[in-house]
N, C-alpha and C. Protein backbone atom coordinates (compact mmCIF):
# COMPACT_ATOMS: atom_id res chain seq x y z
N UNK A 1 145.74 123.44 120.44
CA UNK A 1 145.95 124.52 119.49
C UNK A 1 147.27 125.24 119.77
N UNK A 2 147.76 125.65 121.36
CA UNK A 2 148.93 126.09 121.17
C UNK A 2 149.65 125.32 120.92
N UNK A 3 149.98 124.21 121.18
CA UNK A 3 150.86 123.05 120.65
C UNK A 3 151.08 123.14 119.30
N UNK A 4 150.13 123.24 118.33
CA UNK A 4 150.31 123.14 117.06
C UNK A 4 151.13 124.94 116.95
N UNK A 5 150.49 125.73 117.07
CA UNK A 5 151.25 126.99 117.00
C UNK A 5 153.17 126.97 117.73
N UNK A 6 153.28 126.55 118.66
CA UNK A 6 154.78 126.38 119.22
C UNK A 6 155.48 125.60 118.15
N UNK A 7 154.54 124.55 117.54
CA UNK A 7 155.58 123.30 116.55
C UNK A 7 155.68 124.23 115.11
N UNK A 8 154.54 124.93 114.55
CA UNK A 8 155.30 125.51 113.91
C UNK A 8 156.01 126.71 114.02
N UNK A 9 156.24 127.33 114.89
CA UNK A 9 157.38 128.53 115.16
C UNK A 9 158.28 127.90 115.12
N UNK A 10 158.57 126.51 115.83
CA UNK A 10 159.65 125.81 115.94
C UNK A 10 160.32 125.32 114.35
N UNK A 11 159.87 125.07 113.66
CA UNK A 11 159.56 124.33 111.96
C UNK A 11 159.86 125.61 111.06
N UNK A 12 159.48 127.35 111.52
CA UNK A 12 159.77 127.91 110.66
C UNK A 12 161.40 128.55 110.97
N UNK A 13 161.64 128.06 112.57
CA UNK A 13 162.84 129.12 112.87
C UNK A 13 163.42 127.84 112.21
N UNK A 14 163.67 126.42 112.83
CA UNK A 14 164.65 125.90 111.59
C UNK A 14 164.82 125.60 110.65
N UNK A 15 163.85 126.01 109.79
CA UNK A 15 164.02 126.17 108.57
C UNK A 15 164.42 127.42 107.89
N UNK A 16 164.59 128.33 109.11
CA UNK A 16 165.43 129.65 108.49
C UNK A 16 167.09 129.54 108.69
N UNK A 17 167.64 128.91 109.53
CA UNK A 17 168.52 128.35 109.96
C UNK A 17 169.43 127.76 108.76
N UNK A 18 168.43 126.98 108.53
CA UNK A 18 168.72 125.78 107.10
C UNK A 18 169.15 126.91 105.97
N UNK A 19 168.18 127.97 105.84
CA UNK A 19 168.57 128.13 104.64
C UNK A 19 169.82 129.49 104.86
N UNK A 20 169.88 130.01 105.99
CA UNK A 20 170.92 130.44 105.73
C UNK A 20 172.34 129.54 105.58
N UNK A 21 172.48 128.14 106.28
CA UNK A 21 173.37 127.71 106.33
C UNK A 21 173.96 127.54 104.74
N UNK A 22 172.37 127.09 103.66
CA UNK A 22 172.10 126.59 102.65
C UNK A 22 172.62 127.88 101.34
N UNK A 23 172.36 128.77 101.76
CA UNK A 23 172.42 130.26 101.69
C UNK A 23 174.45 130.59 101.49
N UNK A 24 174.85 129.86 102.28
CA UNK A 24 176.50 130.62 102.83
C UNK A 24 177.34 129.81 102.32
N UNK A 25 177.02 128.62 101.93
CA UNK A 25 177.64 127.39 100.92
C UNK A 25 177.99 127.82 99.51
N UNK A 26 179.17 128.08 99.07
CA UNK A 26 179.65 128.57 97.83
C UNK A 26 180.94 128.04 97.09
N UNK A 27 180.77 127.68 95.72
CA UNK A 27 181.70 126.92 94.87
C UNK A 27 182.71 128.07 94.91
N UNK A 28 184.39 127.06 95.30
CA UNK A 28 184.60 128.01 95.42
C UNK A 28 186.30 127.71 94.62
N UNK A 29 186.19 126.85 93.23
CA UNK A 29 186.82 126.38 92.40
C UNK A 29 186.91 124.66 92.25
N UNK A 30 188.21 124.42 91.76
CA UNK A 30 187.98 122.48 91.95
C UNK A 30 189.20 122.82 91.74
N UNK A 31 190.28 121.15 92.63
CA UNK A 31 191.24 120.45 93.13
C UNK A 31 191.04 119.46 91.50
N UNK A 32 192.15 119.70 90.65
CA UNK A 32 192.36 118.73 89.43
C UNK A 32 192.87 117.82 89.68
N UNK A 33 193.06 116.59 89.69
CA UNK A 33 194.10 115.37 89.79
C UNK A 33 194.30 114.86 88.26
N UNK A 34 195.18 115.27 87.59
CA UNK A 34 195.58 115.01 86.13
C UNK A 34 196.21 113.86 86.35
N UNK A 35 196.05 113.21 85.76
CA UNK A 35 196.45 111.69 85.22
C UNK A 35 197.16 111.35 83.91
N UNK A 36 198.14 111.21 83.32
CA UNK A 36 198.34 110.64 81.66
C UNK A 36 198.48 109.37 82.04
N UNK A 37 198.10 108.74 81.06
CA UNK A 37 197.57 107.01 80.54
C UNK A 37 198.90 106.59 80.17
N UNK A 38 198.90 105.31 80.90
CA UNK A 38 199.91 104.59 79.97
C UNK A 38 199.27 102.74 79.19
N UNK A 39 200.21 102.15 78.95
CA UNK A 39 199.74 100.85 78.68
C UNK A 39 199.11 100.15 79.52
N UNK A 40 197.78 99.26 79.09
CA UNK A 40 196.87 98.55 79.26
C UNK A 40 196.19 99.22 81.20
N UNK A 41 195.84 100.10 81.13
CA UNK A 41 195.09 100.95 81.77
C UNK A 41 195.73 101.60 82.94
N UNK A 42 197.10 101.49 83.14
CA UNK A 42 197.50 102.16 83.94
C UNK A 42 198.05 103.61 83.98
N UNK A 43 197.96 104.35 85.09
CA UNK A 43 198.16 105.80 85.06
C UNK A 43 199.73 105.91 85.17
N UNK A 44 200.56 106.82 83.83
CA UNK A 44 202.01 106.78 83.96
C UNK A 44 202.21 108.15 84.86
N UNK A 45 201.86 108.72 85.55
CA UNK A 45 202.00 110.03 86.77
C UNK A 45 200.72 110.87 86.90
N UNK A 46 200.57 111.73 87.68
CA UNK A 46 199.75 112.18 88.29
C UNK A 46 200.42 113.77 89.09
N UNK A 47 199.30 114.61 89.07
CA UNK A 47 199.86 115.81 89.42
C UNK A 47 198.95 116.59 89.59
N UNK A 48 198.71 117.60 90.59
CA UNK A 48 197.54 118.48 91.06
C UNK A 48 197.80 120.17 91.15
N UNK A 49 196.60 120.62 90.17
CA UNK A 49 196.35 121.63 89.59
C UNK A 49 195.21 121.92 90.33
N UNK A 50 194.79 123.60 90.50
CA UNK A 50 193.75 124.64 90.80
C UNK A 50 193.12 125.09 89.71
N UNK A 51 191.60 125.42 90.06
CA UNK A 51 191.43 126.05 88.75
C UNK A 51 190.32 127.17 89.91
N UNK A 52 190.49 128.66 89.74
CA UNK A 52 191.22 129.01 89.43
C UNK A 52 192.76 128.90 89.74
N UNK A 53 194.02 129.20 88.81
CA UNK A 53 195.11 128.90 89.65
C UNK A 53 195.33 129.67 90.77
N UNK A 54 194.97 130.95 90.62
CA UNK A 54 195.11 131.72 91.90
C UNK A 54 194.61 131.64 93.28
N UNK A 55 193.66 130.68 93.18
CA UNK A 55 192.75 130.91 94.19
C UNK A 55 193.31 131.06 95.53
N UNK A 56 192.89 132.01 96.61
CA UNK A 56 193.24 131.89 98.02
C UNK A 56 192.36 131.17 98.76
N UNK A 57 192.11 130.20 98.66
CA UNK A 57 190.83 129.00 99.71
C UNK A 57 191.49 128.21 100.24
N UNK A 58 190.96 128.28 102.02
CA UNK A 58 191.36 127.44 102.57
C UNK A 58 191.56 125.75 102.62
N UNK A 59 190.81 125.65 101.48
CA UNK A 59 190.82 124.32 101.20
C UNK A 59 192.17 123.74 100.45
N UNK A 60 192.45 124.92 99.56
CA UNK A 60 193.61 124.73 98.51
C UNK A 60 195.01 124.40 99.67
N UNK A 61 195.12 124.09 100.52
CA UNK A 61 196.06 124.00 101.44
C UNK A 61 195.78 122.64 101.74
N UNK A 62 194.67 122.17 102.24
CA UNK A 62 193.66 121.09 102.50
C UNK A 62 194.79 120.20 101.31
N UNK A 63 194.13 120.04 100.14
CA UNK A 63 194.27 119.38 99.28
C UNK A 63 195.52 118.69 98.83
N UNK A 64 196.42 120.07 98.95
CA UNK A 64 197.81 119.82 98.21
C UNK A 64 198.24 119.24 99.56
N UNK A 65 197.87 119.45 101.00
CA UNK A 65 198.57 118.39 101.61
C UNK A 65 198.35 116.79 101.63
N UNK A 66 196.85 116.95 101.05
CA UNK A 66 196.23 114.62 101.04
C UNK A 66 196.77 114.87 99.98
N UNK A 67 197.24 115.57 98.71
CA UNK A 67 198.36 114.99 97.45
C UNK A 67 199.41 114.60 98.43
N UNK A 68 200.18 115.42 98.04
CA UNK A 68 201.56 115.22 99.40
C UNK A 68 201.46 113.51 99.86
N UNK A 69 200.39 113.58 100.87
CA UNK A 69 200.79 112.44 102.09
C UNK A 69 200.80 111.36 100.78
N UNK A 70 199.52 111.76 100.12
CA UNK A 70 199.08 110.07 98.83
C UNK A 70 200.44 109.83 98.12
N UNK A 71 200.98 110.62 97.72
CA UNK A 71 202.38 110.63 97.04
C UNK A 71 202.83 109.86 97.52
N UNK A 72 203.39 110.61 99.20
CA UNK A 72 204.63 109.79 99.72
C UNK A 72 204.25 108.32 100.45
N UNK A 73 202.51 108.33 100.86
CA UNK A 73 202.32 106.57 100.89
C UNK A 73 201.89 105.59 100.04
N UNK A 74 201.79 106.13 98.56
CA UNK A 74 201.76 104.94 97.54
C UNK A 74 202.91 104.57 97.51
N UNK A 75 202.74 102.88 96.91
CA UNK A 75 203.90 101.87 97.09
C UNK A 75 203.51 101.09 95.49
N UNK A 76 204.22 100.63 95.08
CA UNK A 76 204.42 99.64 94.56
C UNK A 76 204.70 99.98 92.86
N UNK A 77 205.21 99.44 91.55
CA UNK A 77 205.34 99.87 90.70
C UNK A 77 204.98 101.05 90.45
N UNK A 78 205.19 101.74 89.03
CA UNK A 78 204.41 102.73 88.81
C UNK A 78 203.30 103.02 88.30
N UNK A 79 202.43 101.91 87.68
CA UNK A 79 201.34 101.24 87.43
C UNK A 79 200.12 101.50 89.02
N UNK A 80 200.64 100.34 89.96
CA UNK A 80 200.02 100.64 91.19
C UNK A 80 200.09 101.98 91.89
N UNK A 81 201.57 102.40 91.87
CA UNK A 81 201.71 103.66 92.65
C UNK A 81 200.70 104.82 92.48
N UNK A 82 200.42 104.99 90.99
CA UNK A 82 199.42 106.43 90.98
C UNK A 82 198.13 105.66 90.81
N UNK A 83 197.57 104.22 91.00
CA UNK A 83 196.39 104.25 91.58
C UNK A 83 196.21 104.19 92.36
N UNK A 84 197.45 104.03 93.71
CA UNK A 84 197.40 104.19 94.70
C UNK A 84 197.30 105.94 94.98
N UNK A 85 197.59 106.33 94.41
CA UNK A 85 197.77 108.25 94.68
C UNK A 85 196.29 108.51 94.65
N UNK A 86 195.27 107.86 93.37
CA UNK A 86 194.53 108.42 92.70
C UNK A 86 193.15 108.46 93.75
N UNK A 87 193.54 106.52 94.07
CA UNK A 87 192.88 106.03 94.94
C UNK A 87 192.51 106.56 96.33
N UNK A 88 193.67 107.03 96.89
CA UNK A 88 193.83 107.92 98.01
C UNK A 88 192.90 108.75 97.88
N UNK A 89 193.39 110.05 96.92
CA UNK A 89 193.54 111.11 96.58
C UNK A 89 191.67 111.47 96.99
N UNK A 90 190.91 110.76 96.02
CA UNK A 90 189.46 110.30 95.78
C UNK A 90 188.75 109.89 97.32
N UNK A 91 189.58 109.36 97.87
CA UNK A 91 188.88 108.79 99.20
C UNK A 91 188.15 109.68 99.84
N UNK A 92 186.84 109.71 99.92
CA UNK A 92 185.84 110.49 100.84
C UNK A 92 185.42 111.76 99.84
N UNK A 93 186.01 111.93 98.70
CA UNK A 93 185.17 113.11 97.92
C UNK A 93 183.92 112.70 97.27
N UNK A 94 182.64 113.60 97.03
CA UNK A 94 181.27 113.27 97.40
C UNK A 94 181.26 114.06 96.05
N UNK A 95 182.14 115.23 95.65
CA UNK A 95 181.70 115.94 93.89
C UNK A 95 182.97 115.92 93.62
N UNK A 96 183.06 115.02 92.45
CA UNK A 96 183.88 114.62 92.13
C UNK A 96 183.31 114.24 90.28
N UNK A 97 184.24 115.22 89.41
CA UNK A 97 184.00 115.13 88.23
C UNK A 97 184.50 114.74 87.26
N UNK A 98 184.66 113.44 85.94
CA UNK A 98 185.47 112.77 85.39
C UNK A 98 185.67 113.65 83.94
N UNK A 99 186.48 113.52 83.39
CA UNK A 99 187.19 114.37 82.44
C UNK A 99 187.98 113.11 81.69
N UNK A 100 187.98 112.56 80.84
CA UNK A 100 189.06 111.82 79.91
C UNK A 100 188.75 111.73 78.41
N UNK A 101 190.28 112.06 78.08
CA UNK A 101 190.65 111.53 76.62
C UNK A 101 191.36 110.64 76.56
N UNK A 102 191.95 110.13 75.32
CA UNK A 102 192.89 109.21 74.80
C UNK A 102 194.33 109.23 75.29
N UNK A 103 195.00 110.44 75.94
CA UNK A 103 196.27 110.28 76.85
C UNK A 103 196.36 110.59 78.41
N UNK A 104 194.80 111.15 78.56
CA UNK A 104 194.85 111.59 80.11
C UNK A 104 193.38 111.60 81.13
N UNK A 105 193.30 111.31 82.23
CA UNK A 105 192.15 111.32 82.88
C UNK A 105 192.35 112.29 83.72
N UNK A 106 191.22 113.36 84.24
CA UNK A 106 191.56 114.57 85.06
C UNK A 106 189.84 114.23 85.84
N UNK A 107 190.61 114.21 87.40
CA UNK A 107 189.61 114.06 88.64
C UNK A 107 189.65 115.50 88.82
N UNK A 108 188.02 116.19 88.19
CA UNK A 108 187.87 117.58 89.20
C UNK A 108 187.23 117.01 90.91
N UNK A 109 187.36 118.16 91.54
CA UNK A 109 187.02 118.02 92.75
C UNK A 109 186.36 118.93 93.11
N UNK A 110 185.11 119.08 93.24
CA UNK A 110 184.61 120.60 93.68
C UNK A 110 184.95 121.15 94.69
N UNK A 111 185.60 122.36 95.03
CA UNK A 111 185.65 123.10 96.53
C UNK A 111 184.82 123.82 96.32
N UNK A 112 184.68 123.52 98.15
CA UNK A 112 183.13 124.48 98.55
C UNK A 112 184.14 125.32 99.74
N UNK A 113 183.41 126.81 99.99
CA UNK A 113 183.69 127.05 101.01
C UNK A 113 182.35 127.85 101.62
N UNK A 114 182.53 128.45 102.91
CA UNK A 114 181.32 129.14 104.12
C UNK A 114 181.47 130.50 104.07
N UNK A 115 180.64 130.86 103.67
CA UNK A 115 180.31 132.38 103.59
C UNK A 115 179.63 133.13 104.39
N UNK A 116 180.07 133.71 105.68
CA UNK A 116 179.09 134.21 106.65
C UNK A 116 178.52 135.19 106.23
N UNK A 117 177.02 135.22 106.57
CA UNK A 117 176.12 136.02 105.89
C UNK A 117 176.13 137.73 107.02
């Protein structure tokens, strides 16, 4: 019987844990990767926007530097080059939101940031 009483004290403290962590997690804009289309499916440039534009998040620093590096290590035409950017760019994002019309594709990116309670 105390056994069962210790496992759940144990079960309710981390689950208070959880939810503050769960609790301090906050949207905290999205990283755009704009795209315009060119012939037979390739992207003719690429360029990264905030929304809000103002935002002060530490992430917004984050971001515009993996633009940056993706920039300066895509290679090859300009066809490959910005799916190489795009490709990059995308690598390891988990919310990630598609946006396209008829001249342009726009990768949102959700930023999150930690909110100590």
């Amino acid at each position: 019987m105390k056994a069962i009483v210790i496992l759940l004290v144990a079960i309710l403290a981390i689950g208070g844990e959880a939810m503050k962590v769960i609790s301090s997690y906050k949207d905290a804009g999205t990283a755009e990767l704009t795209c315009d289309k060119a012939d037979h499916g390739c992207l003719d440039s690429c360029k990264l926007t905030f929304s809000p534009s103002d935002m002060e998040v530490p992430n917004k620093t984050k971001y515009q530097e993996k633009f940056d590096q993706c920039t300066q290590s895509a290679t090859g035409d300009d066809c490959d080059r910005y799916h190489d950017v795009k490709n990059c760019f995308l690598n390891g994002e988990l919310d990630v939101y598609l946006v396209e019309d008829e001249k342009s594709i726009k990768y949102q990116v959700q930023l999150h940031e930690y909110v100590k309670i």
